[in-house]
Protein backbone atom coordinates (compact mmCIF):
# COMPACT_ATOMS: atom_id res chain seq x y z
CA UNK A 1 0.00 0.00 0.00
CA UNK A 2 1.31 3.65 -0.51
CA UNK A 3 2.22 5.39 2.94
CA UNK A 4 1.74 9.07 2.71
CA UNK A 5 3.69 9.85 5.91
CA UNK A 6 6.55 8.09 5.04
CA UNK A 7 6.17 8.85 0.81
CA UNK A 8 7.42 5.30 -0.09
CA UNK A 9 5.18 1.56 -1.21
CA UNK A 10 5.27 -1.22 1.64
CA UNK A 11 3.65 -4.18 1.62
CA UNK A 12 0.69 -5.19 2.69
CA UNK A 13 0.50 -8.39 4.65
CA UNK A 14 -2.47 -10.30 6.51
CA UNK A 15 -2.37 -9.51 10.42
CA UNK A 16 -0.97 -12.23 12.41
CA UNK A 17 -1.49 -13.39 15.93
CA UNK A 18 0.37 -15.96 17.85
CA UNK A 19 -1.73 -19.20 16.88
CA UNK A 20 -1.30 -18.40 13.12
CA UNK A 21 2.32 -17.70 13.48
CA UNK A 22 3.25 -20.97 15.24
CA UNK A 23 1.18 -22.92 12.41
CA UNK A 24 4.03 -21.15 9.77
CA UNK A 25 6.61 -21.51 12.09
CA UNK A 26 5.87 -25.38 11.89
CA UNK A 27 6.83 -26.05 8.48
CA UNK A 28 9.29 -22.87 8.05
CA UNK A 29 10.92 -22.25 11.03
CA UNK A 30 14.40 -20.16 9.65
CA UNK A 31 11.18 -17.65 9.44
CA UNK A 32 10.62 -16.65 12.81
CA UNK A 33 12.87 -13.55 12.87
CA UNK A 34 10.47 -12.34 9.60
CA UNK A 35 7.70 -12.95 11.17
CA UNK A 36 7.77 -11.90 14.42
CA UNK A 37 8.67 -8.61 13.36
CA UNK A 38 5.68 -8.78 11.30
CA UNK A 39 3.60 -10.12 14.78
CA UNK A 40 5.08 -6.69 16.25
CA UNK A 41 4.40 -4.32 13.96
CA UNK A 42 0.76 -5.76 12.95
CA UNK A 43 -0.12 -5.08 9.35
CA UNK A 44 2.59 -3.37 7.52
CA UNK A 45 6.41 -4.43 6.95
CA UNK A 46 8.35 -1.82 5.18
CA UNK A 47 10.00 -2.78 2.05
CA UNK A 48 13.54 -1.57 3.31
CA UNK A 49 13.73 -4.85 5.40
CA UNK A 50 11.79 -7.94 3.51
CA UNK A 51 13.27 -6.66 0.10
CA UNK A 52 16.97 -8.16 0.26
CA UNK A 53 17.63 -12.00 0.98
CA UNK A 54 18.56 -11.50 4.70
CA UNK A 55 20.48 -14.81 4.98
CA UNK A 56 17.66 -17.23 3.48
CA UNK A 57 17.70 -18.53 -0.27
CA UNK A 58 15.08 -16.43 -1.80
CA UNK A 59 12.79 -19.25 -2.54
CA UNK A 60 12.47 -20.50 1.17
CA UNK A 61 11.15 -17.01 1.96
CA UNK A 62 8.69 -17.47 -0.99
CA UNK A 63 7.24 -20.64 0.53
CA UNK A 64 7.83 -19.42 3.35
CA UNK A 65 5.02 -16.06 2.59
CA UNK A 66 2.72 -18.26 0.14
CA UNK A 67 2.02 -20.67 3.01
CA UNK A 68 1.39 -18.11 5.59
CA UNK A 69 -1.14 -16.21 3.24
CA UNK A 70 -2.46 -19.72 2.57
CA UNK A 71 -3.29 -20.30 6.73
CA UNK A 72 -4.70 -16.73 6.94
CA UNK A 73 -7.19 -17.42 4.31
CA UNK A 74 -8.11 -20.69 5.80
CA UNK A 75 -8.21 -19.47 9.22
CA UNK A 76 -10.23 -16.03 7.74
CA UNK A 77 -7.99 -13.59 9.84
CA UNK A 78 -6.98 -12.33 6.19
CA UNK A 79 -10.70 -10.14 6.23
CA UNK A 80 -9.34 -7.65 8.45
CA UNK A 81 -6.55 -6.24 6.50
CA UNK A 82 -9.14 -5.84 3.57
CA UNK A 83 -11.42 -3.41 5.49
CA UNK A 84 -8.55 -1.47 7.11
CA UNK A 85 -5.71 -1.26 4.18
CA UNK A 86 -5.83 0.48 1.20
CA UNK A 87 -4.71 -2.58 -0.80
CA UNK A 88 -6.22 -2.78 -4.53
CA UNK A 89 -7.29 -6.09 -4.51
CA UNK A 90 -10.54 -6.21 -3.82
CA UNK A 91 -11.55 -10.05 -2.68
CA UNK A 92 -9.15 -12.24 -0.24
CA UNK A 93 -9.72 -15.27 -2.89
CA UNK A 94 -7.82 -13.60 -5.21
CA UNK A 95 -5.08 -14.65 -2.31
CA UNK A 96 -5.44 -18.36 -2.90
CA UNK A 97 -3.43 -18.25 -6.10
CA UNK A 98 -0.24 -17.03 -4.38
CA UNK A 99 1.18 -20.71 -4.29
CA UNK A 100 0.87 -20.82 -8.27
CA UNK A 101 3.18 -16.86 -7.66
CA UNK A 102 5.95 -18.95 -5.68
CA UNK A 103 6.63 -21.65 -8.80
CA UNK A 104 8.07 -19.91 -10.97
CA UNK A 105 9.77 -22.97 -12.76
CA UNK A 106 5.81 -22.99 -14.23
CA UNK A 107 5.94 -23.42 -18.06
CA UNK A 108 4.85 -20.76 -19.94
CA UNK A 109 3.83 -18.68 -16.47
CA UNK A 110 1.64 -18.21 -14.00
CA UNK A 111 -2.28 -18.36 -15.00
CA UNK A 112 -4.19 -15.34 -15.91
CA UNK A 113 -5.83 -14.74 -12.75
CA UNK A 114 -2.08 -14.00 -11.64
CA UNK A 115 -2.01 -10.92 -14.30
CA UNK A 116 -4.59 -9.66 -13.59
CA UNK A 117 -4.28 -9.90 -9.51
CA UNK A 118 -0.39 -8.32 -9.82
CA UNK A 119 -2.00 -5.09 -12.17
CA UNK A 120 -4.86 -4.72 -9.26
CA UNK A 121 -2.22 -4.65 -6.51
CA UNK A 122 0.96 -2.65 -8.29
CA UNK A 123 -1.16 -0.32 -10.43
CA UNK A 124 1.34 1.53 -9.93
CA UNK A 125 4.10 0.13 -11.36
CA UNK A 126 3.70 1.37 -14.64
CA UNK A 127 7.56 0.44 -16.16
CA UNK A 128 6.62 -3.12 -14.91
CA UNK A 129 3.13 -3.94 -15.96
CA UNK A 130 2.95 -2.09 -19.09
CA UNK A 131 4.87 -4.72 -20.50
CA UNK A 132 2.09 -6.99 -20.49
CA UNK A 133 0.34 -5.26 -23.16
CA UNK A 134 0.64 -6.63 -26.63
CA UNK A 135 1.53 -2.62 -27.78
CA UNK A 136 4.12 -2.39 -25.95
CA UNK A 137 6.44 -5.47 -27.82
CA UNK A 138 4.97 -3.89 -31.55
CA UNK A 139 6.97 -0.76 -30.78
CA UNK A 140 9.76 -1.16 -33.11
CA UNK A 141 13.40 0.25 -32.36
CA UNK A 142 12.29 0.30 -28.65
CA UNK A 143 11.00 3.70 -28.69
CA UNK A 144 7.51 4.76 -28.29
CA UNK A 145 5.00 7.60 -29.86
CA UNK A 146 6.74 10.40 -28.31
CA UNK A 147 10.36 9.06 -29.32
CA UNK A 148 11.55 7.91 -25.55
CA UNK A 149 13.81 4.93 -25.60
CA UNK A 150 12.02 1.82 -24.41
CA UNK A 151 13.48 -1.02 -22.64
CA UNK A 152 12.28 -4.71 -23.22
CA UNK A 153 14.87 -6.59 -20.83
CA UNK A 154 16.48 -7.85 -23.55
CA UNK A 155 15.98 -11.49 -24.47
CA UNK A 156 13.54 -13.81 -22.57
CA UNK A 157 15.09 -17.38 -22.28
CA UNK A 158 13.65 -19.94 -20.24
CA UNK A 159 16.01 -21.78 -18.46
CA UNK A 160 17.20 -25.68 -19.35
CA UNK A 161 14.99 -27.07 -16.03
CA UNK A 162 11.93 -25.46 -16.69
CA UNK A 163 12.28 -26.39 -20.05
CA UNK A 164 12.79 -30.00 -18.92
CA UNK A 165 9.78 -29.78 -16.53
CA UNK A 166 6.95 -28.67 -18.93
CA UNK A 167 8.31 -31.36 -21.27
CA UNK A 168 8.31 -33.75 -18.48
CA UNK A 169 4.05 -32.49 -18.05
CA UNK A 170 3.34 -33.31 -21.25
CA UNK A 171 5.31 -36.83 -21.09
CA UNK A 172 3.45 -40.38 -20.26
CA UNK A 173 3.32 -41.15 -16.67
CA UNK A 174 3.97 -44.34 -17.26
CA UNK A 175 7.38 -44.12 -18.70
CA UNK A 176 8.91 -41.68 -16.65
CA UNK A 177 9.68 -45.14 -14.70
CA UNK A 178 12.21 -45.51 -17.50
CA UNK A 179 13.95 -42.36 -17.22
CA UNK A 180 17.55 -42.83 -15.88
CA UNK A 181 19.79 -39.79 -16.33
CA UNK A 182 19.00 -36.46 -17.39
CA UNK A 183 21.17 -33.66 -18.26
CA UNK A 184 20.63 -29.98 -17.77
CA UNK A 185 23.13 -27.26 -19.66
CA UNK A 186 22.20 -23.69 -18.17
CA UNK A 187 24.41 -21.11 -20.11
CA UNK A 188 22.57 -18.31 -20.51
CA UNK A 189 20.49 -15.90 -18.26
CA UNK A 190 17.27 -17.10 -18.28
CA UNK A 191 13.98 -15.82 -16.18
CA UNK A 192 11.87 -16.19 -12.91
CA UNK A 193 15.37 -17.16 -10.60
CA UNK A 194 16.88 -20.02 -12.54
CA UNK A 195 18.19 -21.24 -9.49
CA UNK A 196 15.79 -22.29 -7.47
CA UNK A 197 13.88 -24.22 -10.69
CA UNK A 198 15.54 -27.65 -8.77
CA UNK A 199 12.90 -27.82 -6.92
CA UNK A 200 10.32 -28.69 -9.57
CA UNK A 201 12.31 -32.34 -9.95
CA UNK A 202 11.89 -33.23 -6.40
CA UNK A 203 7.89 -34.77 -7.29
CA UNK A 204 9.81 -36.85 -10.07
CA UNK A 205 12.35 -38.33 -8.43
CA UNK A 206 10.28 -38.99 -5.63
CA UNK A 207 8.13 -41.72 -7.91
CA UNK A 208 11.66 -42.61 -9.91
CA UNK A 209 14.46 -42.91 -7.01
CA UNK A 210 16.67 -44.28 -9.97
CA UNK A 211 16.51 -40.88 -11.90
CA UNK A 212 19.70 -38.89 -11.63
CA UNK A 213 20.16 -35.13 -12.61
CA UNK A 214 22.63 -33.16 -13.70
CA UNK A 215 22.13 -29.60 -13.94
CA UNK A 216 25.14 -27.98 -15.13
CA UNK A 217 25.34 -24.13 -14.70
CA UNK A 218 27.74 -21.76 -16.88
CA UNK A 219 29.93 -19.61 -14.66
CA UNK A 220 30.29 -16.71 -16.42
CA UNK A 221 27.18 -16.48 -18.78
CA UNK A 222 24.45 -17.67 -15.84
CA UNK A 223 25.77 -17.72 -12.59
CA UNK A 224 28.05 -14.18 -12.15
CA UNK A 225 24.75 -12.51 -14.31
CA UNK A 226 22.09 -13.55 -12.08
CA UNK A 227 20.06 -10.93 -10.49
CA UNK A 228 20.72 -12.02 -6.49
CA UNK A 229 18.37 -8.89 -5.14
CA UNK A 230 14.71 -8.41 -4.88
CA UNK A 231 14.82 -4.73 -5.30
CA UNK A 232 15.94 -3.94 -8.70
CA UNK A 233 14.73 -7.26 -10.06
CA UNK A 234 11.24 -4.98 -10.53
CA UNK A 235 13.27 -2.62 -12.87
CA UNK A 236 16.66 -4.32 -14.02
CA UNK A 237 16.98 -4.63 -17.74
CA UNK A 238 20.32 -5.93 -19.88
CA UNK A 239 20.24 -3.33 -21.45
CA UNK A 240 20.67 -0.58 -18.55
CA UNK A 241 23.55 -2.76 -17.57
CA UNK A 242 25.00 -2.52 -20.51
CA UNK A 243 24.88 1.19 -20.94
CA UNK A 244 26.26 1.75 -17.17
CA UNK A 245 28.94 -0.50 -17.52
CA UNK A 246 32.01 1.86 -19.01
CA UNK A 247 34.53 0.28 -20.95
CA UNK A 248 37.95 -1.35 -19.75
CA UNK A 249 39.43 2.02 -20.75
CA UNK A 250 37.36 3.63 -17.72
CA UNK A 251 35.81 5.69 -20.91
CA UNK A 252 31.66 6.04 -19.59
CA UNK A 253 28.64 4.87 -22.03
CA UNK A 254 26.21 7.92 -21.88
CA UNK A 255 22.94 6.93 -20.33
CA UNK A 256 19.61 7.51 -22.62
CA UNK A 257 17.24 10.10 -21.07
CA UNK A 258 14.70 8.03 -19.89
CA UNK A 259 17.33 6.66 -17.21
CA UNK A 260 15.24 6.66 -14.17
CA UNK A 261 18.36 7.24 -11.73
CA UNK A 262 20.86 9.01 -11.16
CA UNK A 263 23.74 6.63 -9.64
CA UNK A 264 27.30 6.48 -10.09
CA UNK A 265 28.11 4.39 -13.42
CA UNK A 266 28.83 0.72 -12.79
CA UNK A 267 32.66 -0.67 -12.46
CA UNK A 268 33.86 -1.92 -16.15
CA UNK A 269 33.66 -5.19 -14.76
CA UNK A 270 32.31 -7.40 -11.91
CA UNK A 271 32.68 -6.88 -8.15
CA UNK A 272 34.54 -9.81 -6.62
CA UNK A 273 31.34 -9.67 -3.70
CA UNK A 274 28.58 -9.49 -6.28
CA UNK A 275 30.31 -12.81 -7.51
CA UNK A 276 31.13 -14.56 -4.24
CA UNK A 277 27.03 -13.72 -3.34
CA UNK A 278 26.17 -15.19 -7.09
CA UNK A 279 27.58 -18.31 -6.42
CA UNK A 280 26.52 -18.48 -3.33
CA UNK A 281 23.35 -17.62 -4.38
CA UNK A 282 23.11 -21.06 -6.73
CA UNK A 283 24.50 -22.89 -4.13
CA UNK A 284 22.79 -22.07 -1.10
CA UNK A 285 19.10 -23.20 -3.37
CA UNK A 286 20.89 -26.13 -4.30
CA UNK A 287 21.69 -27.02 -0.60
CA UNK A 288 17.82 -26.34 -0.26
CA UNK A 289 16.76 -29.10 -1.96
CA UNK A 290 17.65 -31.43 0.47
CA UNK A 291 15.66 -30.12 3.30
CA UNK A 292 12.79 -30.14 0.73
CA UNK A 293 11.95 -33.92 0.28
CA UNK A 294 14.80 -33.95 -2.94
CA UNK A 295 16.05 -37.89 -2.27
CA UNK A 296 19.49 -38.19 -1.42
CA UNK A 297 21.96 -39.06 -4.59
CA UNK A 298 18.79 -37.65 -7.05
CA UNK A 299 20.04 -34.61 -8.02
CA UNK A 300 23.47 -32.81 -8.57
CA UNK A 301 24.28 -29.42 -9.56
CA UNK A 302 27.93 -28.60 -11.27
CA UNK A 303 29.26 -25.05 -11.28
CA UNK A 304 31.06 -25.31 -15.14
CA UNK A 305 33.58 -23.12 -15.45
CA UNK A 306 34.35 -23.99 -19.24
CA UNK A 307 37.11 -22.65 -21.20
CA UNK A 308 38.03 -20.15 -17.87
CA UNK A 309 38.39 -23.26 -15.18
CA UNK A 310 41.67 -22.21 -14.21
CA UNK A 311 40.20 -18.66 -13.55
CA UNK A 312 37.47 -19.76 -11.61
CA UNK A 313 39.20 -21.73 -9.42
CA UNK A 314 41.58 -18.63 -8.46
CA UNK A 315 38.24 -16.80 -8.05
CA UNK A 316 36.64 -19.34 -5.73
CA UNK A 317 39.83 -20.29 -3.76
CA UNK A 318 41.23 -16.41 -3.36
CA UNK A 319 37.18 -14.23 -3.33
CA UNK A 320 34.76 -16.94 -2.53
CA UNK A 321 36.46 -18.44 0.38
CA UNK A 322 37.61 -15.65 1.87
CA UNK A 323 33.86 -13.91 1.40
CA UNK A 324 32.99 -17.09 3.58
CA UNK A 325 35.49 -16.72 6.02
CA UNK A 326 35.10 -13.02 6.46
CA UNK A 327 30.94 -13.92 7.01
CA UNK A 328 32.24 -16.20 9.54
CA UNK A 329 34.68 -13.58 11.11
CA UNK A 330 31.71 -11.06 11.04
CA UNK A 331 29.56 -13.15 12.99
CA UNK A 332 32.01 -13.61 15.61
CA UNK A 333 32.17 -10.17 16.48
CA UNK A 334 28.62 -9.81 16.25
CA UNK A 335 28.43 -12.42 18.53
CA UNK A 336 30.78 -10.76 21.11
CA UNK A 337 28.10 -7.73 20.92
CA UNK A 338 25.48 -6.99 23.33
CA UNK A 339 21.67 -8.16 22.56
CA UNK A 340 20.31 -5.19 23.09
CA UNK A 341 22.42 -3.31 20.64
CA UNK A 342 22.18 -5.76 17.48
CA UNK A 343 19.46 -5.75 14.82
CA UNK A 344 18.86 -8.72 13.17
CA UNK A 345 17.99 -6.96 9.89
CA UNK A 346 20.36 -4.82 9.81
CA UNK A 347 23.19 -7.63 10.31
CA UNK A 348 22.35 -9.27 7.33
CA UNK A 349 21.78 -6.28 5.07
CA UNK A 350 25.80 -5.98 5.20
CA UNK A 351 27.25 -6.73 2.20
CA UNK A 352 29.82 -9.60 4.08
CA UNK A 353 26.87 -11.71 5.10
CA UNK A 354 25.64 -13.53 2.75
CA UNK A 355 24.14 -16.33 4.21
CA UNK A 356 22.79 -18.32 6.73
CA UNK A 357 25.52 -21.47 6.40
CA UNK A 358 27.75 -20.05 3.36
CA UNK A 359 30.76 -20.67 5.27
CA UNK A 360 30.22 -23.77 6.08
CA UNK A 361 28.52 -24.63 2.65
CA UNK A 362 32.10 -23.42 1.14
CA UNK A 363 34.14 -25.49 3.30
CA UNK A 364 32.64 -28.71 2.41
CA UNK A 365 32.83 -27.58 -1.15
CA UNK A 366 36.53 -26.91 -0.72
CA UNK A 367 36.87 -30.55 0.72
CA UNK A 368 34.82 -32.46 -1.27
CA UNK A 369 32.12 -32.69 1.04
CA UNK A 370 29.68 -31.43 -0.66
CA UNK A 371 27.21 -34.34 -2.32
CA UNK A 372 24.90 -32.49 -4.02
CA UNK A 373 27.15 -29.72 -5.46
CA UNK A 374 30.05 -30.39 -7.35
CA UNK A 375 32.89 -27.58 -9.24
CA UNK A 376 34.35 -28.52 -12.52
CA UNK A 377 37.55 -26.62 -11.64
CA UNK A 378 39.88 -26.96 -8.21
CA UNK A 379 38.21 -25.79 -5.10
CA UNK A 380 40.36 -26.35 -2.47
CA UNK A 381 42.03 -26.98 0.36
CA UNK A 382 40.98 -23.85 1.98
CA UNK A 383 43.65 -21.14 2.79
CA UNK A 384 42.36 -19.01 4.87
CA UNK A 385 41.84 -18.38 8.71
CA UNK A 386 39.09 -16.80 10.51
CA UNK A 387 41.64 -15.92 13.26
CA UNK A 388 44.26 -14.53 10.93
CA UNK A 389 41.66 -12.24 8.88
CA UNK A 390 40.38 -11.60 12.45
CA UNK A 391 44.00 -9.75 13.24
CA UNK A 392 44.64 -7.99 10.26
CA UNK A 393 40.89 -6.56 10.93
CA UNK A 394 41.93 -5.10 14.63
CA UNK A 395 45.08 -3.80 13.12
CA UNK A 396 43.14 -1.26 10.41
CA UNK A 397 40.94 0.28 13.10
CA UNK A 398 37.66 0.60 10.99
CA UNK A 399 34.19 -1.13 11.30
CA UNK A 400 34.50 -4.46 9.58
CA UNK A 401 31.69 -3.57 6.98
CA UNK A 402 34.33 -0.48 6.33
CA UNK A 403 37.47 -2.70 6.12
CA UNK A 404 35.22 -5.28 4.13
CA UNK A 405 34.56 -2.81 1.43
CA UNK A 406 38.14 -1.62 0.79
CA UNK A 407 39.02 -5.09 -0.21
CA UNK A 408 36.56 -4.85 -2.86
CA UNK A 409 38.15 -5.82 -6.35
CA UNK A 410 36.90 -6.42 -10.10
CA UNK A 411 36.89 -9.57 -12.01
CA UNK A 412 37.15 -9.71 -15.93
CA UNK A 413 36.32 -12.89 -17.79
CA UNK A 414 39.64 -14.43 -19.05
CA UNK A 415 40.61 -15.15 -23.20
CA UNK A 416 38.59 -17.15 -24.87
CA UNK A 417 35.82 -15.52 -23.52
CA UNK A 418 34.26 -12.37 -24.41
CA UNK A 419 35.01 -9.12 -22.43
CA UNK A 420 32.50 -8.48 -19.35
CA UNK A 421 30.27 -6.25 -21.26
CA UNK A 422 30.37 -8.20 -24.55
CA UNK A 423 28.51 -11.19 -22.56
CA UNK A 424 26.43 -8.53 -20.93
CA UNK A 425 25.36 -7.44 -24.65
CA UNK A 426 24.75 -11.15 -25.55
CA UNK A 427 21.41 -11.01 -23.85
CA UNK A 428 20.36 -7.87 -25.68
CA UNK A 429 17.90 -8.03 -28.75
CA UNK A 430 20.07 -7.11 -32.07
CA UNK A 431 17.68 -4.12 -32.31
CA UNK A 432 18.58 -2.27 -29.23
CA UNK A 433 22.39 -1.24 -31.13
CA UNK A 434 20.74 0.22 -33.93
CA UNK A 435 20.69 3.05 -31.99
CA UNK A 436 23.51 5.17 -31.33
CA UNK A 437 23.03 5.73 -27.32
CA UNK A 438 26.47 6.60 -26.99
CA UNK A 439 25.14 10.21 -28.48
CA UNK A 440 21.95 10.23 -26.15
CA UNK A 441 21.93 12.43 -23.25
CA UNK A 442 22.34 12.11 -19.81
CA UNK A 443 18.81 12.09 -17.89
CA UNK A 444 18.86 13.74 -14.81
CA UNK A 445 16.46 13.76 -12.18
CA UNK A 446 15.93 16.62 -11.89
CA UNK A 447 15.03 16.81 -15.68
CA UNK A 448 11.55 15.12 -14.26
């Protein structure tokens, strides 16, 4: 709903009381945190807090939300928040599709009570929802009547598993029996957060225990381009990243006026934490899958690093292990802090957390531990020390978070591979470089 005190959209969520929340708890328990600050502050969450990961893979909170609206509409204390909000869907059944919102491994989407249930409740999200129109993908040269550049996200891929999984709909019952060994190649960015689509196997190899998958996952082109935040997922689009991301000379790509911000261009290539959070991103929903009902030895997911192996294994043995030992050093100091001075939200909004278990999720990948994720490149041993990173902390007197961020450095894709903005430009529609952007000019806001 929109706040006018505060001048910014929160959500809108049923109103919960003890009895409902320990029925959620039950079957999501890493949820309590979420939910009793939604107990304390009765009907509204703000954004600011629910909109980043917070420790959890993404689709466990998803569940997580779809099951609790699910017990408020059985138990009817979802009523309430209809007569006192000013939410703009009209009817709490229109709540009982939100389980059909959480799969989005779904093949071709979600059905068309979904549509028109999201344009009711974010009527105001114009940039979002307008793409649904059939207008809006006939504009040619992405520009519209009055000659504003238009953005389409650039190209749409499904991924290799959902791909799999509407085949595997359409496919005889009775032979899926047969099925032995199935192969998944994911190297491209594809849509509706690829990496949580494991979860649509677990029904199938639950009736076929003999069925083994292998989902393969491209470094470079799927897992360092994923989007791993809630926030700008409403407004990202390839080809903004593309235009923010300045060339290895430094030399800046000129924004096109309908820019809707004004931030500081993007590095020319990727952030070593944006990649360590990436790849933990894949393998933290990977890891998921086993507390979900996926049957041991069923399913296997291998981080490819292709022609770059060497590279990734310098980036996982000198960025991703130390992002998982600084978590680890992070926590100990939180935990040396006194209660009444931490916030839980707050703690895991810094950009060295990343999640709940990543350091230990690395380790076993950096001993072979790991049975359900596998590296096609050299992971380990690990060589780094909690204690050692610890001391060379104390010695720069800053806040960690501050100490974390000057150790911030930029990964390029190694030869044979493209350049980091070439692959960036490989999920834009030919179309979009018809236009010479580089010639466009700077929006500002204060243009608006």
């Amino acid at each position: 709903m929109w706040d006018e005190e505060f001048n910014r959209q929160e959500f809108s969520i049923p109103l919960l009381d003890e009895v409902t929340l320990k029925s959620a708890l039950c079957d999501y328990p890493k949820m309590e945190p979420y939910l009793r600050v939604a107990l304390k502050c009765e009907e509204r969450i703000n954004d600011s807090k629910f909109a980043h990961d917070l420790g959890l893979p993404p689709s466990y909170k998803y569940r997580a939300l779809a099951h609790l609206v699910d017990t408020c509409v059985k138990q009817e204390t979802v009523q309430k928040i209809f007569r006192q909000s000013l939410i703009l869907c009209v009817h709490p059944r229109n709540l009982s599709i939100s389980t059909a919102l959480v799969t989005p491994w779904l093949h071709p989407g979600a059905p068309p009570e979904a549509f028109k249930l999201m344009r009711r409740m974010y009527v105001g999200e114009r940039a979002v929802f307008r793409r649904l129109t059939r207008e809006y993908w006939e504009m040619p040269h992405h520009v519209d009547k009055l000659l504003r550049n238009q953005f389409t996200e650039g190209k749409y891929r499904f991924s290799a598993a959902a791909a799999a999984l509407s085949f595997f709909k359409v496919f005889p019952w009775e032979l899926h029996q047969y099925l032995r060994r199935i192969v998944l190649h994911e190297n491209a960015v594809s849509v509706a957060r690829p990496e949580c689509h494991g979860l649509g196997f677990i029904p199938l190899c639950q009736l076929n225990p003999q069925l083994r998958i292998e989902r393969r996952v491209d470094i470079w082109r799927t897992v360092f381009q994923t989007i791993n935040d809630e926030s700008p997922s409403l407004f990202f689009s390839h080809e903004r990243q593309w235009l923010d991301t300045p060339n290895l000379d430094g030399t800046p790509t000129r924004r096109p006026r309908n820019y809707y911000r004004d931030d500081q261009p993007l590095p020319p290539g990727l952030p070593s934490h944006l990649a360590t959070h990436r790849l933990g991103l894949w393998i933290m929903e990977a890891l998921e899958l086993k507390d979900s009902g996926m049957p041991p030895g069923s399913f296997k997911l291998v981080l490819d690093g292709g022609p770059v192996s060497d590279q990734c294994s310098e980036i996982f043995r000198t960025r991703v292990q130390r992002g998982a030992v600084w978590q680890e050093a992070y926590t100990r100091i939180l935990d040396k802090t006194a209660p009444e001075e931490r916030d839980w939200f707050q703690e895991r909004r810094a950009p060295c957390y990343y999640f709940d278990g990543f350091p230990e999720a690395i380790l076993d990948l950096a001993n072979q531990r790991c049975d359900i994720v596998e590296c096609s490149f050299n992971t380990g041993p690990s060589m780094w020390d909690v204690e050692q990173e610890l001391s060379r902390f104390r010695l720069s007197k800053k806040s960690f978070v501050d100490w974390f961020a000057e150790q911030e450095t930029i990964l390029h894709p190694d030869p044979p591979l493209p350049k980091w903005r070439d692959l960036l430009a490989e999920n834009i529609l030919p179309q979009f470089f018809d236009h010479d952007y580089a010639q466009t000019p700077i929006y500002h806001t204060a243009d608006l």
